[in-house]
C-alpha atoms as a PDB file:
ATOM      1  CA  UNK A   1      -0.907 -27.391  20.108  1.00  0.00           C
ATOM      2  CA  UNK A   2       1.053 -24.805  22.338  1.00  0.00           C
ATOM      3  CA  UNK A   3       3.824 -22.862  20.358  1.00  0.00           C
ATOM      4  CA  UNK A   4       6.703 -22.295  22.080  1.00  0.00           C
ATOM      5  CA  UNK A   5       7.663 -18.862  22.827  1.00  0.00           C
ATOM      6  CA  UNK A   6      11.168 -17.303  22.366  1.00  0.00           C
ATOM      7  CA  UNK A   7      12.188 -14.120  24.146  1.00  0.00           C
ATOM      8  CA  UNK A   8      15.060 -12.147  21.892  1.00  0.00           C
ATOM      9  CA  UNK A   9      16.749  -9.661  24.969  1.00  0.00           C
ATOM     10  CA  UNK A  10      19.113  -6.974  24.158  1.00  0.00           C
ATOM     11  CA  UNK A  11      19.844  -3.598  26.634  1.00  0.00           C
ATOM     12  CA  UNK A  12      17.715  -1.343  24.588  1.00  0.00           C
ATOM     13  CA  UNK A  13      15.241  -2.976  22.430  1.00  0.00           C
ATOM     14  CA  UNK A  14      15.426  -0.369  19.897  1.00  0.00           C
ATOM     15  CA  UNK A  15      18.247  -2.398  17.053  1.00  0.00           C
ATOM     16  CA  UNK A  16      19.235  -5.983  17.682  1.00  0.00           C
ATOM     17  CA  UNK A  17      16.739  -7.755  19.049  1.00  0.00           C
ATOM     18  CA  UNK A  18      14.121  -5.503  16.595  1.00  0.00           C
ATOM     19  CA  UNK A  19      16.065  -7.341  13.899  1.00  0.00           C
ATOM     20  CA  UNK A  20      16.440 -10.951  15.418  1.00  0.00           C
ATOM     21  CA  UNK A  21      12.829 -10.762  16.239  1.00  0.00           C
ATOM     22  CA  UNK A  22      11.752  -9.888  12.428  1.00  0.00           C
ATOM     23  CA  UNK A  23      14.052 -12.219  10.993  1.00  0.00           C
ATOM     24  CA  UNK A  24      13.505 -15.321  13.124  1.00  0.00           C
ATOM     25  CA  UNK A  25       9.457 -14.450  12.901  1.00  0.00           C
ATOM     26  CA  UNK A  26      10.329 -15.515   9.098  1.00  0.00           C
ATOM     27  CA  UNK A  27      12.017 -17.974   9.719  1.00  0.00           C
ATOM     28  CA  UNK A  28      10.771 -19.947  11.953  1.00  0.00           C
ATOM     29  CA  UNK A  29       7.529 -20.340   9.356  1.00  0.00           C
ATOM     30  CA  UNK A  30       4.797 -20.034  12.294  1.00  0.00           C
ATOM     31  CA  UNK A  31       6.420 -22.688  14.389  1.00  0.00           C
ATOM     32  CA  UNK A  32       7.042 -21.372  17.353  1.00  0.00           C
ATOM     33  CA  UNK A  33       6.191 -17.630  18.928  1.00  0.00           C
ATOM     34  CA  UNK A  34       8.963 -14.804  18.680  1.00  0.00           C
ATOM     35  CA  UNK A  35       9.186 -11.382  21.168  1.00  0.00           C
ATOM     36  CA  UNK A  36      11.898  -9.161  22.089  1.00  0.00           C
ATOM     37  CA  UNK A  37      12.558  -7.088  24.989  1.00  0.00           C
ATOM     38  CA  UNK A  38      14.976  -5.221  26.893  1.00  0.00           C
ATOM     39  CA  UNK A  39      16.420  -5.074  30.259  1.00  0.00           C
ATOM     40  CA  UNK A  40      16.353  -0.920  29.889  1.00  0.00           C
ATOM     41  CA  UNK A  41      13.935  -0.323  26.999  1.00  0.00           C
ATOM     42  CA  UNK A  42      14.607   2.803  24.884  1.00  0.00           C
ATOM     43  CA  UNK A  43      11.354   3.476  24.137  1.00  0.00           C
ATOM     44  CA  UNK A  44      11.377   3.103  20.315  1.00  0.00           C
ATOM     45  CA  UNK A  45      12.712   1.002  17.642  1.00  0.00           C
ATOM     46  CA  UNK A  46      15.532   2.387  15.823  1.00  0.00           C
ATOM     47  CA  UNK A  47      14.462   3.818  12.398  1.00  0.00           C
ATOM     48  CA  UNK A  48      17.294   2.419  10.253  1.00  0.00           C
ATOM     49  CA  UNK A  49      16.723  -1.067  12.047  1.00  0.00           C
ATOM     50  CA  UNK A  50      13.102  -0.383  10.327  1.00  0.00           C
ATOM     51  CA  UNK A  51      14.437   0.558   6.922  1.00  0.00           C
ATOM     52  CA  UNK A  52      17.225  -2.010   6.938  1.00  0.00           C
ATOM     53  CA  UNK A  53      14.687  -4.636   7.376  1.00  0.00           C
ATOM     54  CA  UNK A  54      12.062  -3.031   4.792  1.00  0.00           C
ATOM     55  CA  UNK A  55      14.946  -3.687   2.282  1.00  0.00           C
ATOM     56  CA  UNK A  56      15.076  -7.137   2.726  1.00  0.00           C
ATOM     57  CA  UNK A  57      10.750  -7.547   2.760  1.00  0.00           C
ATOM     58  CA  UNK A  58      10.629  -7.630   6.396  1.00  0.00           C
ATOM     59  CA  UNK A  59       8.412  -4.639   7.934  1.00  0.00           C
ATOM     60  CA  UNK A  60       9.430  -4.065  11.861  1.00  0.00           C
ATOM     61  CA  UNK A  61       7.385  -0.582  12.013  1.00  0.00           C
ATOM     62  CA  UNK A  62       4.972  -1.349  14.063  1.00  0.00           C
ATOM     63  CA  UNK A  63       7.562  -3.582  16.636  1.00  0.00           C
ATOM     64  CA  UNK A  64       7.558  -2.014  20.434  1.00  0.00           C
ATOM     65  CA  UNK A  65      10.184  -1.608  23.103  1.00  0.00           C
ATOM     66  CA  UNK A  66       9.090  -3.099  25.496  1.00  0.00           C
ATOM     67  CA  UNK A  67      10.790  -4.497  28.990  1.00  0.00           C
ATOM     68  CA  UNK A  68      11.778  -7.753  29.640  1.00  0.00           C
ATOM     69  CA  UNK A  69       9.792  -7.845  32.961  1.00  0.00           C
ATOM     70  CA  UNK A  70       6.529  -7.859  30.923  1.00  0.00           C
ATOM     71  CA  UNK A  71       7.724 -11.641  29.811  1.00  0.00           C
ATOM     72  CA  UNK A  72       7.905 -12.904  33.557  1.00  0.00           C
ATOM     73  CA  UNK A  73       4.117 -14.217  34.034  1.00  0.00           C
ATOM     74  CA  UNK A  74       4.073 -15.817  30.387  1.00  0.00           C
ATOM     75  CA  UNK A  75       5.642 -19.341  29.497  1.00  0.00           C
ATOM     76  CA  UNK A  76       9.029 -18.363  28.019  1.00  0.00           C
ATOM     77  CA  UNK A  77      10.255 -22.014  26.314  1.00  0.00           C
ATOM     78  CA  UNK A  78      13.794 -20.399  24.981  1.00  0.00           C
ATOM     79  CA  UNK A  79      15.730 -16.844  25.364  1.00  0.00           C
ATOM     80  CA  UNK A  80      18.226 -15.459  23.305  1.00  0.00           C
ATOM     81  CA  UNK A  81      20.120 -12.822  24.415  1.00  0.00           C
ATOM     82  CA  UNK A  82      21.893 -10.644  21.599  1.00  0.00           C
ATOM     83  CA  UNK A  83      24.027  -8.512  23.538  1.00  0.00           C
ATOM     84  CA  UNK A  84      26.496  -8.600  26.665  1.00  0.00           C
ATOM     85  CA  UNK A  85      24.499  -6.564  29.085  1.00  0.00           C
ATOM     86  CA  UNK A  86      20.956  -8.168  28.541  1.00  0.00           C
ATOM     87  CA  UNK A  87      22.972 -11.732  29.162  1.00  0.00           C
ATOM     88  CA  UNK A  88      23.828 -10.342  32.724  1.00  0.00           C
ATOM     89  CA  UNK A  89      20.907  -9.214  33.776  1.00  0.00           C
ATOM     90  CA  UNK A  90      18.555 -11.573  32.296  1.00  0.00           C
ATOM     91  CA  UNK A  91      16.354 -13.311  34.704  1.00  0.00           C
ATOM     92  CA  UNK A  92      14.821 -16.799  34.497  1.00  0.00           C
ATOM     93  CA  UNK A  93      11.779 -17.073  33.153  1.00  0.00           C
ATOM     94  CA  UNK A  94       8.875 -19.473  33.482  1.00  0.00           C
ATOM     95  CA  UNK A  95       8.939 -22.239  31.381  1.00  0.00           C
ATOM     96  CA  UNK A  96      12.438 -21.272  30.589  1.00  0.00           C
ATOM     97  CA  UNK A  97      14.336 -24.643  29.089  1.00  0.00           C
ATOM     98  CA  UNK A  98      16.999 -22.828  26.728  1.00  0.00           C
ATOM     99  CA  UNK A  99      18.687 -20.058  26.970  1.00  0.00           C
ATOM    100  CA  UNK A 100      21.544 -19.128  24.371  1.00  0.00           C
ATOM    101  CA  UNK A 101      24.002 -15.781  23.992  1.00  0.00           C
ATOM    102  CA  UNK A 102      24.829 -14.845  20.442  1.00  0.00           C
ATOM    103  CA  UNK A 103      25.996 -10.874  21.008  1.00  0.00           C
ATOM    104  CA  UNK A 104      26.012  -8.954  17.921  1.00  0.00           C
ATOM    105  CA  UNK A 105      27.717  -5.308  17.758  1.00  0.00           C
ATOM    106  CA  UNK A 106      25.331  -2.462  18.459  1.00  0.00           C
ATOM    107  CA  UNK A 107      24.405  -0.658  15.199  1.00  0.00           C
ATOM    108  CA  UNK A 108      22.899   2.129  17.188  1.00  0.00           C
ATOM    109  CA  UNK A 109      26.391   3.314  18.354  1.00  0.00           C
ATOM    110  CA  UNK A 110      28.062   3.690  14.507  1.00  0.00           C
ATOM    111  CA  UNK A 111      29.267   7.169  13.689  1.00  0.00           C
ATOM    112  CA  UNK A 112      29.691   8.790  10.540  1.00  0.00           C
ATOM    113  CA  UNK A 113      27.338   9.496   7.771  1.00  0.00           C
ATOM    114  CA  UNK A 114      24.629   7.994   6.703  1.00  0.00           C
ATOM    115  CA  UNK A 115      25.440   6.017   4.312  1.00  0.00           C
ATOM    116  CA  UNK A 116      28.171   4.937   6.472  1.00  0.00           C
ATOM    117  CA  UNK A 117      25.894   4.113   9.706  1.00  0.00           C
ATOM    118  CA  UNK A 118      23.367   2.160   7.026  1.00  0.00           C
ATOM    119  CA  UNK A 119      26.403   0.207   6.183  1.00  0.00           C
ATOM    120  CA  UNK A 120      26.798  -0.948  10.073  1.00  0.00           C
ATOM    121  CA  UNK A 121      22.997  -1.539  10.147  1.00  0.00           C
ATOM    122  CA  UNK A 122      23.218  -4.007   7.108  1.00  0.00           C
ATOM    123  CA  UNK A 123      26.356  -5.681   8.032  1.00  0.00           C
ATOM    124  CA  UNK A 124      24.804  -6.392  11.707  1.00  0.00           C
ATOM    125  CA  UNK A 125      20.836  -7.312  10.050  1.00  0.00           C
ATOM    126  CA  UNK A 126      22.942  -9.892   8.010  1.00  0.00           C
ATOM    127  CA  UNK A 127      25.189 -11.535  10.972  1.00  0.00           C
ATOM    128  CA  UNK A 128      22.369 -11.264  12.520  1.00  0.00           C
ATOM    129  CA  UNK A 129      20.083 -13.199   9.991  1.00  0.00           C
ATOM    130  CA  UNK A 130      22.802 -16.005   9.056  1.00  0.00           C
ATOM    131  CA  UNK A 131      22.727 -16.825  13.041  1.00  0.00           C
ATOM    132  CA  UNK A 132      18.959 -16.756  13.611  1.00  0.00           C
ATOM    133  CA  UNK A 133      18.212 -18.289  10.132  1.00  0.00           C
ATOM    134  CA  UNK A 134      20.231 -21.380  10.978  1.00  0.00           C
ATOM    135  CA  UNK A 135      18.785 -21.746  14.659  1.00  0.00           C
ATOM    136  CA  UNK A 136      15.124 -21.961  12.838  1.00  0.00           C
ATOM    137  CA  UNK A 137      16.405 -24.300  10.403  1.00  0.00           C
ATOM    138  CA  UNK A 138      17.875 -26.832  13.542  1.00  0.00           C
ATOM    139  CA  UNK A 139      14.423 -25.850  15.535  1.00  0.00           C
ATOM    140  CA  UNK A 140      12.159 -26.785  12.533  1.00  0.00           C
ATOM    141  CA  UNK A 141      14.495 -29.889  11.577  1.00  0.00           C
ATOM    142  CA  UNK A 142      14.203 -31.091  15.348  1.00  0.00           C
ATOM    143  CA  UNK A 143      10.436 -30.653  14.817  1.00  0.00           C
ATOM    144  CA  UNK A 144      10.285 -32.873  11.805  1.00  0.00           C
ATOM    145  CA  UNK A 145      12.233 -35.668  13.945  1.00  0.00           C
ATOM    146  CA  UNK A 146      10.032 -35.468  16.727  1.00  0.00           C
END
């Protein structure tokens, strides 16, 4: 049987849609297929988006940036865009039958210290994960009905 894939956009690919991808990966317990990608790809993944995760048992380190274009010749059943900017520019893509826009402040821009950026990372990986958990838990549910 064909898993359906969803796309995860955000401007950057380097925080938000690193962390929605990792978290609804878990989630979704195999049941459907999970990428990100970004309308103007940074070129790396954010290295407290990495540890953030690695607290929580989830290991992103080896996640790309990569561009949203790269999606366009692939079946794409459902996109999610994360942040204002991806929303607008987001194309439609083949397959497409959902598209939803849950945009989620951009760790990557807190200031301060550390500690105090880390704080911003963890608050955003866990809006992030109560959102995406929840949207498996309805997917896999719908499953079961089907």
């Amino acid at each position: 049987m064909h898993k359906p894939t969803v796309l995860i956009l955000c401007t950057g690919n380097s925080c938000r849609s690193h962390l929605a991808e990792g978290l609804l990966r878990v989630a979704a317990k195999g049941q459907f297929l999970v990428a990100s990608a970004g309308s103007k790809p940074a070129g790396y993944v954010h290295p407290l988006a990495i540890q953030v995760m690695a607290e929580i048992g989830i290991d992103i380190a080896s996640h790309t940036s990569k561009h949203m274009n790269d999606f366009l010749n692939q079946p794409v059943e459902t996109v999610i865009t994360v942040c204002g900017n991806a929303d607008q520019a987001c194309p439609i893509f083949p397959g497409q039958v959902n598209r939803h826009h849950w945009p989620f402040e951009d760790p990557a821009h807190a200031t301060g210290t550390d500690a105090e950026k880390l704080t911003v990372f963890r608050r955003v990986r866990d809006e992030i994960r109560r959102v995406f958990e929840a949207y498996a838990a309805g997917r896999l549910d719908q499953a079961r009905q089907a």
